[in-house]
PDB file of N, CA and C in Angstrom:
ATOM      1  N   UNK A   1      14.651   0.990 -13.117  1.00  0.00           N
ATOM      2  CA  UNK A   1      14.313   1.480 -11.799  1.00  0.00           C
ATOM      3  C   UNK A   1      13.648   0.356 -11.021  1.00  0.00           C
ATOM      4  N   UNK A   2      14.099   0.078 -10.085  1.00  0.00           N
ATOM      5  CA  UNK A   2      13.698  -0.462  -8.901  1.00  0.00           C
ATOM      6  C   UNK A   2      12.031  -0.620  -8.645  1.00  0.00           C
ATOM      7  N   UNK A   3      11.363  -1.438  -7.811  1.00  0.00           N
ATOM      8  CA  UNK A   3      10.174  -1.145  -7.658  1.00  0.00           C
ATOM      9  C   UNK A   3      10.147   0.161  -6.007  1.00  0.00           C
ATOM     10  N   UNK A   4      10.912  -0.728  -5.366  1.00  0.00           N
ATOM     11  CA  UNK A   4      11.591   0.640  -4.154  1.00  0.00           C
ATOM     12  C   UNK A   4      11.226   1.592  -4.075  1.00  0.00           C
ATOM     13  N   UNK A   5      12.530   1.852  -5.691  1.00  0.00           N
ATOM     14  CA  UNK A   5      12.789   3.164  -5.963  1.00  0.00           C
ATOM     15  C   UNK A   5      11.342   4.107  -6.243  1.00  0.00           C
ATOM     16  N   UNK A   6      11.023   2.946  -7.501  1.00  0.00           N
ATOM     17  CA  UNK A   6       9.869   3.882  -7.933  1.00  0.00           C
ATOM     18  C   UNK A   6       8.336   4.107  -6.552  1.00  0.00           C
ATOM     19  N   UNK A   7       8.120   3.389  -5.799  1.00  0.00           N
ATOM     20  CA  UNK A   7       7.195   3.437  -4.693  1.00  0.00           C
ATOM     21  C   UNK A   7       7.835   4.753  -4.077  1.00  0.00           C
ATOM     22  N   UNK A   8       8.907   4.785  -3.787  1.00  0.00           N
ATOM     23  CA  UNK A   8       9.520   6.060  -2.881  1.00  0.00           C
ATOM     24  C   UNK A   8       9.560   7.164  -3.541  1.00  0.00           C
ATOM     25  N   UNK A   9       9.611   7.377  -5.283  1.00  0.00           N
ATOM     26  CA  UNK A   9       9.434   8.212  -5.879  1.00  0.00           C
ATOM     27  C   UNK A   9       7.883   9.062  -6.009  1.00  0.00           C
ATOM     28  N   UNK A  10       6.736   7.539  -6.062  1.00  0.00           N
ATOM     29  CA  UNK A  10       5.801   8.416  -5.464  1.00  0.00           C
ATOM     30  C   UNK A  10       5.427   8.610  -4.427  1.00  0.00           C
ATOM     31  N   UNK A  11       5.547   7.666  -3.915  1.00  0.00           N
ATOM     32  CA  UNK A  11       5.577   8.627  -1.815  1.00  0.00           C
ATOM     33  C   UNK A  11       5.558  10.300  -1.785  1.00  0.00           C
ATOM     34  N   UNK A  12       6.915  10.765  -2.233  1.00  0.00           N
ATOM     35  CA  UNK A  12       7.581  12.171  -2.227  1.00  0.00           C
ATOM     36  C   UNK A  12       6.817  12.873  -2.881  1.00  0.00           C
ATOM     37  N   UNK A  13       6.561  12.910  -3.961  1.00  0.00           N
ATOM     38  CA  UNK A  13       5.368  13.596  -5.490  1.00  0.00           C
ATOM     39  C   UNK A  13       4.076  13.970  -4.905  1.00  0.00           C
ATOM     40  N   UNK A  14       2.902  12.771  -5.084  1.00  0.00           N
ATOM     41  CA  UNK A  14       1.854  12.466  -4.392  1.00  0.00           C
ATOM     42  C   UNK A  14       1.456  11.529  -3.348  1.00  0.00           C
ATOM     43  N   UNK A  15       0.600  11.662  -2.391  1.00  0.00           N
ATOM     44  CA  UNK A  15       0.326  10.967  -1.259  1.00  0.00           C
ATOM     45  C   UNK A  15      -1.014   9.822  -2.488  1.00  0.00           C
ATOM     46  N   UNK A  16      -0.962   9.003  -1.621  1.00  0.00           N
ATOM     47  CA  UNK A  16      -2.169   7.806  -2.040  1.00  0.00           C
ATOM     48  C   UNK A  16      -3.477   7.918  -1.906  1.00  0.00           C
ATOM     49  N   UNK A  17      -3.573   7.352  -3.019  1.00  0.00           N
ATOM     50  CA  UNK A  17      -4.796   7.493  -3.617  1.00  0.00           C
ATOM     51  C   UNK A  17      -6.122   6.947  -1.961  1.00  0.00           C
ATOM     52  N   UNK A  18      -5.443   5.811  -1.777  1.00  0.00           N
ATOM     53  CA  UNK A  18      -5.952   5.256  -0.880  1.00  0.00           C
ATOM     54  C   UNK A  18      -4.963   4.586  -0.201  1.00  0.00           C
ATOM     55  N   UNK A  19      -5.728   4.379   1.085  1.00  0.00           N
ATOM     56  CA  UNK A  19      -5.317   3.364   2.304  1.00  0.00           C
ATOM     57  C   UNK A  19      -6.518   2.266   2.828  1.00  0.00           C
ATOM     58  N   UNK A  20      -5.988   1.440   3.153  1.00  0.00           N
ATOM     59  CA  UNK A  20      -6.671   0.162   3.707  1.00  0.00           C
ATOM     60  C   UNK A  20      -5.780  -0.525   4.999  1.00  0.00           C
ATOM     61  N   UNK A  21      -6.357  -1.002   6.281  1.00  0.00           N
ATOM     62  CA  UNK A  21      -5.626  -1.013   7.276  1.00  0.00           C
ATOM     63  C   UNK A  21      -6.227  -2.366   7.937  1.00  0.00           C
ATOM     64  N   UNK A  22      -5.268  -3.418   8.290  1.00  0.00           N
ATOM     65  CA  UNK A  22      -5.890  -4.250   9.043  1.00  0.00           C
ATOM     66  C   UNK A  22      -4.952  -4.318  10.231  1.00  0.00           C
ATOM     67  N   UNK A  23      -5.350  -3.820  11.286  1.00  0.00           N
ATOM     68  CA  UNK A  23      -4.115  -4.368  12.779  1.00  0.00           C
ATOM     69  C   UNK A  23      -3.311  -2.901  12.526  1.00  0.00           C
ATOM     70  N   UNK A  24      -2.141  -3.294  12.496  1.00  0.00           N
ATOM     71  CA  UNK A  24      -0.589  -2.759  11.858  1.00  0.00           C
ATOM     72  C   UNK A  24      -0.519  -2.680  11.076  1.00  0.00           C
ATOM     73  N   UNK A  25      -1.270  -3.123   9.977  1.00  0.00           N
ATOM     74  CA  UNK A  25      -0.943  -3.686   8.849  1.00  0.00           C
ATOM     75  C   UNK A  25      -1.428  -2.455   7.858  1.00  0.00           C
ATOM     76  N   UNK A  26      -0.892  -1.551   7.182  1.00  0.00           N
ATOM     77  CA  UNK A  26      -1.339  -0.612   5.990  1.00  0.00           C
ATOM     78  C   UNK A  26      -0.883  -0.780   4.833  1.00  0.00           C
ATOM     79  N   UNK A  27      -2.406  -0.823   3.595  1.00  0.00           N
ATOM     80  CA  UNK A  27      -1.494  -0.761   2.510  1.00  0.00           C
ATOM     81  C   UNK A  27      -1.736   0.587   1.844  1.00  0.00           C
ATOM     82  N   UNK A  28      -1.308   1.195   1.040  1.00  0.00           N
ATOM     83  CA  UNK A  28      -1.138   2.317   0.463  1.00  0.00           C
ATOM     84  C   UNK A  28      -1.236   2.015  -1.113  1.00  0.00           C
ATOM     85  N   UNK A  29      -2.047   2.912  -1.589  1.00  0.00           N
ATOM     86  CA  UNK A  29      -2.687   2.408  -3.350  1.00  0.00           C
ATOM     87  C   UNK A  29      -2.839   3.956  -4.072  1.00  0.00           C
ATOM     88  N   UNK A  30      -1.124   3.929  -4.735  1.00  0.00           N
ATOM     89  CA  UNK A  30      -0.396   4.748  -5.457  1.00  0.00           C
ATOM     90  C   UNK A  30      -1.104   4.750  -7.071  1.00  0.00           C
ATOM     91  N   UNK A  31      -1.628   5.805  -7.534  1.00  0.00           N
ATOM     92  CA  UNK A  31      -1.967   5.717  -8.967  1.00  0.00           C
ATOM     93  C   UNK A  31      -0.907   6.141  -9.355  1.00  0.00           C
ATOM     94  N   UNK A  32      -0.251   5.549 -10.628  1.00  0.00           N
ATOM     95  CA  UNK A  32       0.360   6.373 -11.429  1.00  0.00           C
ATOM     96  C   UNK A  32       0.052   6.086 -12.911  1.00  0.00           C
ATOM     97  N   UNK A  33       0.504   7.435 -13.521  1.00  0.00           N
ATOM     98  CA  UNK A  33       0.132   7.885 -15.334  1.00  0.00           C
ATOM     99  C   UNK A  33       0.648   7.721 -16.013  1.00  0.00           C
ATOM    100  N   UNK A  34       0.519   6.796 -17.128  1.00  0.00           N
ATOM    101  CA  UNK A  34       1.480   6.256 -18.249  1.00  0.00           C
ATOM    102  C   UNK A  34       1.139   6.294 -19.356  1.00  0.00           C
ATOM    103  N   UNK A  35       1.513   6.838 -20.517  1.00  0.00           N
ATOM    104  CA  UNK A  35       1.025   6.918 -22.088  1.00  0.00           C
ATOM    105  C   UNK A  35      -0.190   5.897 -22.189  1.00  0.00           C
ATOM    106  N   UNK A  36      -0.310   4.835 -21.577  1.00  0.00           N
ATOM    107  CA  UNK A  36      -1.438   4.047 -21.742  1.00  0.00           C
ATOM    108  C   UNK A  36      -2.279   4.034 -20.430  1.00  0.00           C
ATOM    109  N   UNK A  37      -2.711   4.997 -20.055  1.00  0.00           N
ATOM    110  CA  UNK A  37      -3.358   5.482 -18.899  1.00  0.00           C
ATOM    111  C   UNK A  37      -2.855   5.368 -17.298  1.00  0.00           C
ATOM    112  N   UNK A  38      -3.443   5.350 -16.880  1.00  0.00           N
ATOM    113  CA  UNK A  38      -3.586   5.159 -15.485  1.00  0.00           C
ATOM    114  C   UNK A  38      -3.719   3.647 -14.996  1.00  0.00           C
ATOM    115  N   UNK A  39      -2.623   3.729 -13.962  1.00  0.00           N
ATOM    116  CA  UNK A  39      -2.774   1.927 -13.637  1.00  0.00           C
ATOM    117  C   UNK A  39      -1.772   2.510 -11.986  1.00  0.00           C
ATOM    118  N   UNK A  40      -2.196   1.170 -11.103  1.00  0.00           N
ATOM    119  CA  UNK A  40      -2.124   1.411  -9.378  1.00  0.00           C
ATOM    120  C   UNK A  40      -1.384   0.318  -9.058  1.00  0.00           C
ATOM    121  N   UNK A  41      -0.329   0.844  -8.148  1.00  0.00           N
ATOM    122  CA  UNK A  41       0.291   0.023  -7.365  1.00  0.00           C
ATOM    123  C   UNK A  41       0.096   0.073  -5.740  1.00  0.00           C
ATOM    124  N   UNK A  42       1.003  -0.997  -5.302  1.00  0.00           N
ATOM    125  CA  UNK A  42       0.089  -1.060  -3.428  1.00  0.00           C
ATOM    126  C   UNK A  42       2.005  -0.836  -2.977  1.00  0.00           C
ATOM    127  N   UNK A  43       1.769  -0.674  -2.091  1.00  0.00           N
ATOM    128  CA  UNK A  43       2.845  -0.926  -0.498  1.00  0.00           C
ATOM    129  C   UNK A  43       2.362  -1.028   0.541  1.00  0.00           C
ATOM    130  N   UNK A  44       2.994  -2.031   1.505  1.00  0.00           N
ATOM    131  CA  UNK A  44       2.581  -2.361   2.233  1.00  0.00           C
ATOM    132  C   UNK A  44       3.716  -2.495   3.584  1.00  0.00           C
ATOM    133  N   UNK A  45       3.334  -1.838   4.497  1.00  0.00           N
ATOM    134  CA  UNK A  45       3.798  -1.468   6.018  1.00  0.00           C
ATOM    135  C   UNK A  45       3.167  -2.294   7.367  1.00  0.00           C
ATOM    136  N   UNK A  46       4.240  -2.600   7.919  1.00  0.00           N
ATOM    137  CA  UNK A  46       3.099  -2.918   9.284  1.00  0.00           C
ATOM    138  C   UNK A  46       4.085  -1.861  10.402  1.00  0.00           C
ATOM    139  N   UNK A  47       3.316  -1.622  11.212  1.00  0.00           N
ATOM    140  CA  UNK A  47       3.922  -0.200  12.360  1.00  0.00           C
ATOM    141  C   UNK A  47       4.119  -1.647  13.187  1.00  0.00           C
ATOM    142  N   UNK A  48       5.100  -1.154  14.552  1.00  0.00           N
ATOM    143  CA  UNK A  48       5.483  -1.355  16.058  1.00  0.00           C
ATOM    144  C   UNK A  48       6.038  -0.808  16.565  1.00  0.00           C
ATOM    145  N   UNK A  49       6.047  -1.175  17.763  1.00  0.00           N
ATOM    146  CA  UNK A  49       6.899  -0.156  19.089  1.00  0.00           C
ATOM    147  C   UNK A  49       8.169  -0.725  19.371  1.00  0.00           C
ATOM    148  N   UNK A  50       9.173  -0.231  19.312  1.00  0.00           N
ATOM    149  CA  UNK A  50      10.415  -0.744  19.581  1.00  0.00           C
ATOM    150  C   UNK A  50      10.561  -0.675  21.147  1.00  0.00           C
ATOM    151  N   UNK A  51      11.523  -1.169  21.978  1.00  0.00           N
ATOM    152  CA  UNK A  51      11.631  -1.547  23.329  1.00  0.00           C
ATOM    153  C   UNK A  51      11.477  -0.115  23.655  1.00  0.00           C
ATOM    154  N   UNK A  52      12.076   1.224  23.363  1.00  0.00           N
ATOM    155  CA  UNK A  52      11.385   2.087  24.049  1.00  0.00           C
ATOM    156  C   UNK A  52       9.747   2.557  23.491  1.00  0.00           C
ATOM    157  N   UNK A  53       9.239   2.039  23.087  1.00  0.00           N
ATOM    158  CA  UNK A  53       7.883   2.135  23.063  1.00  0.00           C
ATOM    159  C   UNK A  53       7.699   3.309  21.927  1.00  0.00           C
ATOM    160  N   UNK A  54       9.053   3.793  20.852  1.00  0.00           N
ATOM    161  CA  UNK A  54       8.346   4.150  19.771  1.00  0.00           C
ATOM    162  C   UNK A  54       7.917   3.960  18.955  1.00  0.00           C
ATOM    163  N   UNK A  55       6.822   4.335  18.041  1.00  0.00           N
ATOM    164  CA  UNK A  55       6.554   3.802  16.852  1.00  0.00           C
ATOM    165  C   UNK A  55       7.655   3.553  15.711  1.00  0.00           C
ATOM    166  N   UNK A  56       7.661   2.428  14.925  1.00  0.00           N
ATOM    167  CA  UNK A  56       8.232   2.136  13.757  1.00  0.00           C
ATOM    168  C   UNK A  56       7.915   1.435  12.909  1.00  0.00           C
ATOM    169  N   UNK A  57       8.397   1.586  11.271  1.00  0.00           N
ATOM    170  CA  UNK A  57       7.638   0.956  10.119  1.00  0.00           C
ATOM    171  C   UNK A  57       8.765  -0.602   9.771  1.00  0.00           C
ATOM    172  N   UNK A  58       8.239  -0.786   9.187  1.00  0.00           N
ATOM    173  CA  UNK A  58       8.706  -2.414   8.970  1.00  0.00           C
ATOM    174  C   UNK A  58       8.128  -2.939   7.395  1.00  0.00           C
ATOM    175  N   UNK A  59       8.567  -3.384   6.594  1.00  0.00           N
ATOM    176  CA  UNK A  59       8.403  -3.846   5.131  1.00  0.00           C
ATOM    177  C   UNK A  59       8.423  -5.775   5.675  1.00  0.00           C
ATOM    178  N   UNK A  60       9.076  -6.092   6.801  1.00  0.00           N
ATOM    179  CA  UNK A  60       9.131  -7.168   7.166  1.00  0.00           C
ATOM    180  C   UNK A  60       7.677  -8.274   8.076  1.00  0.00           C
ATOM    181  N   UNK A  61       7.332  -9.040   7.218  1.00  0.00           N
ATOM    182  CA  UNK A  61       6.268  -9.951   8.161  1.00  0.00           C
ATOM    183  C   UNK A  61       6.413 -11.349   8.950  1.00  0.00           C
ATOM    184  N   UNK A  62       5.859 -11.414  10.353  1.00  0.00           N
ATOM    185  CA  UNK A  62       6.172 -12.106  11.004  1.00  0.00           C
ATOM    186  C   UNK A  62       4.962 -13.715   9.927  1.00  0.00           C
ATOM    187  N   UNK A  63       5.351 -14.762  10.772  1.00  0.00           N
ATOM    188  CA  UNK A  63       3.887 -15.899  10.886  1.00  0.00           C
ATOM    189  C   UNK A  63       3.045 -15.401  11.005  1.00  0.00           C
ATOM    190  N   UNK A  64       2.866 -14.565  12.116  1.00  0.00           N
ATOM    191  CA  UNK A  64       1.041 -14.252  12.313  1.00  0.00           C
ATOM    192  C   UNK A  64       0.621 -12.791  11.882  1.00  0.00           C
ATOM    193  N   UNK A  65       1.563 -12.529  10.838  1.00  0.00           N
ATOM    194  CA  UNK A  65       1.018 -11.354  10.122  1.00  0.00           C
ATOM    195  C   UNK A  65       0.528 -11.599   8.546  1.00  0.00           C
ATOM    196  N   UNK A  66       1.000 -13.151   8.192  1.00  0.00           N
ATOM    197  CA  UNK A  66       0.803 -13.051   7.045  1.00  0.00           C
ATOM    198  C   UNK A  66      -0.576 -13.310   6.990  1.00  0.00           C
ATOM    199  N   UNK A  67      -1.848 -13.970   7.282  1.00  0.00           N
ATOM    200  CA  UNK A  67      -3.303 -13.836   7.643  1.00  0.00           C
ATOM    201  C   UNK A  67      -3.231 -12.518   6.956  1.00  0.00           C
ATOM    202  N   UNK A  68      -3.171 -11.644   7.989  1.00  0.00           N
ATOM    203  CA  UNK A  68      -3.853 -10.200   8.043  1.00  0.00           C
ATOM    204  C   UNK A  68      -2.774  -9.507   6.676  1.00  0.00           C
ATOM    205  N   UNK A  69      -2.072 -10.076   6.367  1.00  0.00           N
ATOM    206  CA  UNK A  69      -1.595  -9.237   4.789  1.00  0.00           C
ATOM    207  C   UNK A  69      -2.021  -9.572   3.909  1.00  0.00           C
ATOM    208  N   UNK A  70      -2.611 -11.534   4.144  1.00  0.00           N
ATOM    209  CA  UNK A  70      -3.311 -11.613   2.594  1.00  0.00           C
ATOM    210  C   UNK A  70      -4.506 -11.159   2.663  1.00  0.00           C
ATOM    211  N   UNK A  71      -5.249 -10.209   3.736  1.00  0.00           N
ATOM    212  CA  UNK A  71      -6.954  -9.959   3.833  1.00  0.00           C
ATOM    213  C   UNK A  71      -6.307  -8.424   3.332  1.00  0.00           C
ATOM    214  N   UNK A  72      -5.245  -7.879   3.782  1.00  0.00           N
ATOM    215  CA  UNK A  72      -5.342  -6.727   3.247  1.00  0.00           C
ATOM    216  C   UNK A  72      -4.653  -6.018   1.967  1.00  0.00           C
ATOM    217  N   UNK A  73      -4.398  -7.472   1.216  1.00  0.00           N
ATOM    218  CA  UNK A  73      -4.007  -7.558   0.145  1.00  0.00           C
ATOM    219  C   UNK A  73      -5.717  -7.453  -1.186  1.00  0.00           C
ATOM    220  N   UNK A  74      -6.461  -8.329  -0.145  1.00  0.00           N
ATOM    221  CA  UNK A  74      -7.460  -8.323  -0.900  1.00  0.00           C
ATOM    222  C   UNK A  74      -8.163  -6.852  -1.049  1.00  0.00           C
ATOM    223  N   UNK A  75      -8.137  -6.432   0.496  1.00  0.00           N
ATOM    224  CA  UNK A  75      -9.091  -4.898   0.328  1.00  0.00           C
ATOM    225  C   UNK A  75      -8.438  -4.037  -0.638  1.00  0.00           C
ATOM    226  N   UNK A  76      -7.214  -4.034  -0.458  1.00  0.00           N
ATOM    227  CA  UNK A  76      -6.499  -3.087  -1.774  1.00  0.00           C
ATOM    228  C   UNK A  76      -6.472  -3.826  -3.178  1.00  0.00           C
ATOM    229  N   UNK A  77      -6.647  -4.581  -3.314  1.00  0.00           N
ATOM    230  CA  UNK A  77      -7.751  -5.313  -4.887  1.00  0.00           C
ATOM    231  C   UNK A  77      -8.513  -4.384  -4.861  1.00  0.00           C
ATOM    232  N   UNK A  78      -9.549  -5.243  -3.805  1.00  0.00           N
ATOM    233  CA  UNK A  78     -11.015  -4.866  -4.125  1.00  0.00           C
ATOM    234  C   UNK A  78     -11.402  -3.221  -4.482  1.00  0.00           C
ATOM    235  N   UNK A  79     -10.209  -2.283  -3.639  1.00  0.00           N
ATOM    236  CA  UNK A  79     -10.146  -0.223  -3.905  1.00  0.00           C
ATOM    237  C   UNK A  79      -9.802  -0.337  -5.194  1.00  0.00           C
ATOM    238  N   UNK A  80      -9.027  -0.904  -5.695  1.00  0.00           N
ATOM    239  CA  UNK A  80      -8.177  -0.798  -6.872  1.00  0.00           C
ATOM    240  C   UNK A  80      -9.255  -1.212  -7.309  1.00  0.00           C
ATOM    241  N   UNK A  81     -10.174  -1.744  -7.580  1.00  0.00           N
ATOM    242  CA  UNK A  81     -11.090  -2.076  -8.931  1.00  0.00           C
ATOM    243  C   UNK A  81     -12.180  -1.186  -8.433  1.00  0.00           C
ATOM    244  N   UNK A  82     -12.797  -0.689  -7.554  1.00  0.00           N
ATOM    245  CA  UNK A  82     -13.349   0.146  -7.500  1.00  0.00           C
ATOM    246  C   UNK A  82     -13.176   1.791  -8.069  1.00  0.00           C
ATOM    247  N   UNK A  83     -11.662   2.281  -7.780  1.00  0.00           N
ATOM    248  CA  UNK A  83     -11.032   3.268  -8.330  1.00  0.00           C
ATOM    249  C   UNK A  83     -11.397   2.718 -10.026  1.00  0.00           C
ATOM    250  N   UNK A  84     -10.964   2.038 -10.900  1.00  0.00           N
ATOM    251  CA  UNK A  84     -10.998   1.424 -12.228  1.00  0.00           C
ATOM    252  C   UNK A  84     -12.365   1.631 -12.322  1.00  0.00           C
ATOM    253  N   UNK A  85     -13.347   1.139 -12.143  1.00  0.00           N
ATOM    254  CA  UNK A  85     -14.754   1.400 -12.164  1.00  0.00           C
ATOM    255  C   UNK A  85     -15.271   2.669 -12.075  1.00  0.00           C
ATOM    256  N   UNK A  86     -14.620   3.317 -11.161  1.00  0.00           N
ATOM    257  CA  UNK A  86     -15.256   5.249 -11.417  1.00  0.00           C
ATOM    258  C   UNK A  86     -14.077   5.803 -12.421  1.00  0.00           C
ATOM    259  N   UNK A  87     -13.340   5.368 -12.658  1.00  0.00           N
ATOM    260  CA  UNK A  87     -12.588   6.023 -14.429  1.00  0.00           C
ATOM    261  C   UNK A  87     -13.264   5.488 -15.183  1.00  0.00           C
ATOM    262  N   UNK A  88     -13.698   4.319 -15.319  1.00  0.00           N
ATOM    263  CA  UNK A  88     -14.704   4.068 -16.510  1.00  0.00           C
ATOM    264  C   UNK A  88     -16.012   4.775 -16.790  1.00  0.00           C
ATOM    265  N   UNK A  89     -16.317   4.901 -15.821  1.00  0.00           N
ATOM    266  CA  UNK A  89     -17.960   5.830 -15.440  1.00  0.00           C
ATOM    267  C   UNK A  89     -17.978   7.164 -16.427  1.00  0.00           C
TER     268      UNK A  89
END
């Protein structure tokens, strides 16, 4: 299975654990359960307005988005070890 696949598989199931947002920029921090516990994956979206001014999602980053994906690469670290830290508790 795909990584895609499997992100879209939990999309549909359960909503995320968490979100973290910089700009446009959202990432989404999917737990999922495996014979050897619990372990988290991210996706990551940036929204825009297309020429008629609706909203739309995008998997695609420009130059001046990658900045703001590697800061919000970090905040979804930094949830993700926080989440890990209250299962240990």
């Amino acid at each position: 299975m795909s990584t895609k696949n499997a992100n879209t598989k939990a999309e549909a199931g359960k909503p995320p654990v968490a979100k973290v947002r910089v700009g446009l920029i959202t990432a989404s921090v999917w737990q999922r359960d495996s014979e050897q516990g619990s372990f988290y994956a991210v996706s990551f979206e940036r929204r825009y307005r297309d020429a008629e001014g609706n909203w739309k999602s995008s998997h695609s980053y420009d130059t001046g988005d990658l900045l703001a994906l590697a800061k919000i690469a970090d905040l979804a670290h930094s949830k993700i070890l926080e989440l890990q830290n209250r299962e240990s508790e």
